[in-house]
C-alpha atoms as a PDB file:
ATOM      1  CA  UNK A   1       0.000   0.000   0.000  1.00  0.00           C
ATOM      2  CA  UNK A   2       1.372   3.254  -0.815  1.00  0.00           C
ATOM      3  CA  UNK A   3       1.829   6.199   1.975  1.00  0.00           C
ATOM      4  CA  UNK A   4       3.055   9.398   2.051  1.00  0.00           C
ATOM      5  CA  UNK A   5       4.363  10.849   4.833  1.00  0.00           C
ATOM      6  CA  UNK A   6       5.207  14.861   4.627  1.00  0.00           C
ATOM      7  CA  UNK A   7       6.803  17.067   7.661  1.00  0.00           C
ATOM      8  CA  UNK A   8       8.360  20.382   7.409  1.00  0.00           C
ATOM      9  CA  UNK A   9       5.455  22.503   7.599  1.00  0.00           C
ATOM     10  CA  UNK A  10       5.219  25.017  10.587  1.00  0.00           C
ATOM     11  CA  UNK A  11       4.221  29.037  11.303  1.00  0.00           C
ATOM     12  CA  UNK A  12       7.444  31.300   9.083  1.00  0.00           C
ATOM     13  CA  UNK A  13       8.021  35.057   8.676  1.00  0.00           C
ATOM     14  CA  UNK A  14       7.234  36.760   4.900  1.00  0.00           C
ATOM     15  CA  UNK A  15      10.674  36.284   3.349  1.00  0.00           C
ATOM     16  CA  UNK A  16      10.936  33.282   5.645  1.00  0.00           C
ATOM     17  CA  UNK A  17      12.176  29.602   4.113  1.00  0.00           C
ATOM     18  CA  UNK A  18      10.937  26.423   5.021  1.00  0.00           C
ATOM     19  CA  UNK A  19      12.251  23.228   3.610  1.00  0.00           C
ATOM     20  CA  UNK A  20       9.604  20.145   3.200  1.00  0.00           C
ATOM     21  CA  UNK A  21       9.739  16.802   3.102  1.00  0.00           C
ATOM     22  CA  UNK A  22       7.726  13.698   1.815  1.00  0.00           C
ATOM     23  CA  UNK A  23       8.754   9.985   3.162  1.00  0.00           C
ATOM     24  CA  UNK A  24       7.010   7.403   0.744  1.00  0.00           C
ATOM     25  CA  UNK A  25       6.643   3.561   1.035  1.00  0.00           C
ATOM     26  CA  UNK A  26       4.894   0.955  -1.020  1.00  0.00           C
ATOM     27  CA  UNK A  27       6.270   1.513  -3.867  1.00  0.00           C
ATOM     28  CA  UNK A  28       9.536   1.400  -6.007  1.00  0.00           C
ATOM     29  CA  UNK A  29      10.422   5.450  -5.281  1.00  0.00           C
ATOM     30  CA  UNK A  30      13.624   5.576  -7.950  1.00  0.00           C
ATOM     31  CA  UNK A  31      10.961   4.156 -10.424  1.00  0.00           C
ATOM     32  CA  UNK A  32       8.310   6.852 -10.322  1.00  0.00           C
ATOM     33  CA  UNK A  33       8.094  10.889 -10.332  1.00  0.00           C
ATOM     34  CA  UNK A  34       7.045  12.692  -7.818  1.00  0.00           C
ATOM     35  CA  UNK A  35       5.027  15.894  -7.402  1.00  0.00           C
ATOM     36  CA  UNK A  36       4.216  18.245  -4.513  1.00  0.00           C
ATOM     37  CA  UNK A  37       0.921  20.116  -4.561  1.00  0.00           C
ATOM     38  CA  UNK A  38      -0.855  22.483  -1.831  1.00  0.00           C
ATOM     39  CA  UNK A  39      -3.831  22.977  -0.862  1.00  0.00           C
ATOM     40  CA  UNK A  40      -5.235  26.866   0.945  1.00  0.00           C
ATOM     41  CA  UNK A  41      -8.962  26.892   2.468  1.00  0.00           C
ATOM     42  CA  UNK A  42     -11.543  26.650   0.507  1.00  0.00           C
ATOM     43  CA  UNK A  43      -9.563  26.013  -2.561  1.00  0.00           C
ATOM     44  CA  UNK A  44      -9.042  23.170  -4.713  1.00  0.00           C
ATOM     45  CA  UNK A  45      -5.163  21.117  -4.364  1.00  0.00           C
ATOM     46  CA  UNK A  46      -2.629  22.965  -6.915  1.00  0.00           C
ATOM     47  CA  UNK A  47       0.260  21.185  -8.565  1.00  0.00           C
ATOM     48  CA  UNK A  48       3.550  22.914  -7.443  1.00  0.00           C
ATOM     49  CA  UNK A  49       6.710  20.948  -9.010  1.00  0.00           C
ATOM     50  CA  UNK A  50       6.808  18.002 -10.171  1.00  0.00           C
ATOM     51  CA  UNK A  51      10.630  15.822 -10.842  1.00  0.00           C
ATOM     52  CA  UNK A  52      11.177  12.850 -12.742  1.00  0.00           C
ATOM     53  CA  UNK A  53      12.378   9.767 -10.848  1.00  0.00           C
ATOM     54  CA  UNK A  54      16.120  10.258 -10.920  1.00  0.00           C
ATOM     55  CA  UNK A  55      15.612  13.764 -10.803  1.00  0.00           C
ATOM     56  CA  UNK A  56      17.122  15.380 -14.102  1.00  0.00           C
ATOM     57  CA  UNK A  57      13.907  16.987 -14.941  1.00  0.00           C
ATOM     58  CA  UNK A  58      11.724  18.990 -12.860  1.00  0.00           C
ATOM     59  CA  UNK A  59       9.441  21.529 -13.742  1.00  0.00           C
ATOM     60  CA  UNK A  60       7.424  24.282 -11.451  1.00  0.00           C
ATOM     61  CA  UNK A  61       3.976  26.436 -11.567  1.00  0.00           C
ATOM     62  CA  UNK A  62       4.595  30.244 -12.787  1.00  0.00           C
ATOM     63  CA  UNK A  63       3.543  31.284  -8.655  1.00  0.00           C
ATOM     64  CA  UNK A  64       6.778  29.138  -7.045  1.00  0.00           C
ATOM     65  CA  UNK A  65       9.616  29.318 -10.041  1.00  0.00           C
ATOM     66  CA  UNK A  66      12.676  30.803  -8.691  1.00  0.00           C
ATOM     67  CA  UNK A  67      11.336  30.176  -5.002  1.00  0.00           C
ATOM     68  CA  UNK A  68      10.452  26.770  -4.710  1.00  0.00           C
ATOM     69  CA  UNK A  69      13.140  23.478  -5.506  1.00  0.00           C
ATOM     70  CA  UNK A  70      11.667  20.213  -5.787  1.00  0.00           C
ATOM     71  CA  UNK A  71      14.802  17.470  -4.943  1.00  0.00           C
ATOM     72  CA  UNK A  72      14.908  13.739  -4.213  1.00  0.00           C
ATOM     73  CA  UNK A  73      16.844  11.295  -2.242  1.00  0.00           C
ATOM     74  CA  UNK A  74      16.315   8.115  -3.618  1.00  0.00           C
ATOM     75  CA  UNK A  75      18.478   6.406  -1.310  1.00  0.00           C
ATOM     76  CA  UNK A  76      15.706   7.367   1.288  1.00  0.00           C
ATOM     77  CA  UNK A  77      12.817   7.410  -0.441  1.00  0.00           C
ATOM     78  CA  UNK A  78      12.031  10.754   0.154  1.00  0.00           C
ATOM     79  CA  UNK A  79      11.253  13.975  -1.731  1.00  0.00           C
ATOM     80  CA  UNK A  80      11.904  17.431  -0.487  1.00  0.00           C
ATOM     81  CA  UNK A  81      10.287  20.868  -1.524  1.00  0.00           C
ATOM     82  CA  UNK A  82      12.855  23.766  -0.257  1.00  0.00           C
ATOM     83  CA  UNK A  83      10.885  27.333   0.114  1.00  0.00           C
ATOM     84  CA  UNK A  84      12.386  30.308  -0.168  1.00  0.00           C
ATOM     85  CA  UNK A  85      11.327  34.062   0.083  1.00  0.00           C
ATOM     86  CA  UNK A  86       7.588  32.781   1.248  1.00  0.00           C
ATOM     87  CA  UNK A  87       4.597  35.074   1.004  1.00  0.00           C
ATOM     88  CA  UNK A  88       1.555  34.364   2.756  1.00  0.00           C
ATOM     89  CA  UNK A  89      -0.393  33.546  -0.300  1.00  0.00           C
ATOM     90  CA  UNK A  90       1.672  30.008   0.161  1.00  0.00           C
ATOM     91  CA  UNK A  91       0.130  29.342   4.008  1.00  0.00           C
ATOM     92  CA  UNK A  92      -1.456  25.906   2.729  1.00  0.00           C
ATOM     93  CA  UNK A  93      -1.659  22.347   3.889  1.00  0.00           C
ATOM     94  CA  UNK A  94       1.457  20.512   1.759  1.00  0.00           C
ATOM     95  CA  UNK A  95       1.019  17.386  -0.213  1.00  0.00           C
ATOM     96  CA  UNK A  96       3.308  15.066  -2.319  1.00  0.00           C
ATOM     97  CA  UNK A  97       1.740  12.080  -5.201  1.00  0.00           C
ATOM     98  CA  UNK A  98       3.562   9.805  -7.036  1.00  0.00           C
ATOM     99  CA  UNK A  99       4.027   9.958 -10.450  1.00  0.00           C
ATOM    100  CA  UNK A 100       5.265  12.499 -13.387  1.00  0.00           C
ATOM    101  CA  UNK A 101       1.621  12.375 -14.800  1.00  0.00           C
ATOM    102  CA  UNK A 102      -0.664  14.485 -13.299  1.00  0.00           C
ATOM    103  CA  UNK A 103      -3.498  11.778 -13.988  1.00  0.00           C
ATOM    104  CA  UNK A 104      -1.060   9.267 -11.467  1.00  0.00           C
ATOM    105  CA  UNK A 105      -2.716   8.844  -7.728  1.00  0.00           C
ATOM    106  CA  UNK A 106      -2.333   7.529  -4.798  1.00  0.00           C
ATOM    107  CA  UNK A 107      -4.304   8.160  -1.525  1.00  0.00           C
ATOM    108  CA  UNK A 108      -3.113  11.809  -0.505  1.00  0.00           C
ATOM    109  CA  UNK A 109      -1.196  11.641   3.018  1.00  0.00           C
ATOM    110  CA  UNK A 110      -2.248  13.708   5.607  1.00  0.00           C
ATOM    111  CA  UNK A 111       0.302  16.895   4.641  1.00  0.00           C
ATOM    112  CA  UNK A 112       1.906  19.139   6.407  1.00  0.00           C
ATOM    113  CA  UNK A 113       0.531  22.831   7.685  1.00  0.00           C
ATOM    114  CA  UNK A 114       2.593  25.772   6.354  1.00  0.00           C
ATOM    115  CA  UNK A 115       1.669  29.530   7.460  1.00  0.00           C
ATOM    116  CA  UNK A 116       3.275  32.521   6.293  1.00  0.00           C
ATOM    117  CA  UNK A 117       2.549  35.383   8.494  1.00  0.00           C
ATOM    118  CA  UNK A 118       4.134  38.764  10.582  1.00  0.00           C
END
């Protein structure tokens, strides 16, 4: 069964940085992509970054390029999402799904809380 575990998340300044990360089991992690999305109240989830599965590609949403860097350990089975220069338009519960494909799910995990605020 596949599970994703993320941590990271927690209450950082504007300008703050915050790095995330996603443990995964029940799968073979160096075969598949990964993907972080978020999720703010009352909105839908939004795809963030996604990275191939040994991470030579990765490609980012206009609203995170140049902040956000999606990175893998596969050694670990884990994928990270480092934030830099946050804004509080990115407070949002944090996910990460398998797969380069957007149309590849899992369950989500239960994320991980991130609030940007003075």
């Amino acid at each position: 069964q596949v599970h994703f575990v993320e941590s990271g998340g927690g209450l950082v300044q504007p300008g703050g940085s915050l790095t995330l990360s996603c443990v995964t089991s029940g799968f073979t992690f160096s075969a598949n992509g990964m993907r972080w999305y978020r999720q703010a109240p009352g909105q839908g989830r939004e795809l963030l970054a996604r990275i191939s599965s040994l991470g030579s590609l990765t490609n980012y949403v206009a609203s995170v390029r140049g902040r956000f860097t999606i990175s893998r350990e596969n050694q670990k089975n884990t994928t990270y999402l480092e934030m830099n220069n946050l804004k509080p338009e990115d407070s949002a519960v944090y996910y990460c799904m398998i797969g380069w494909s957007v149309e590849e799910f899992e369950a989500w995990g239960q994320g991980t809380q991130v609030t940007v605020s003075s």
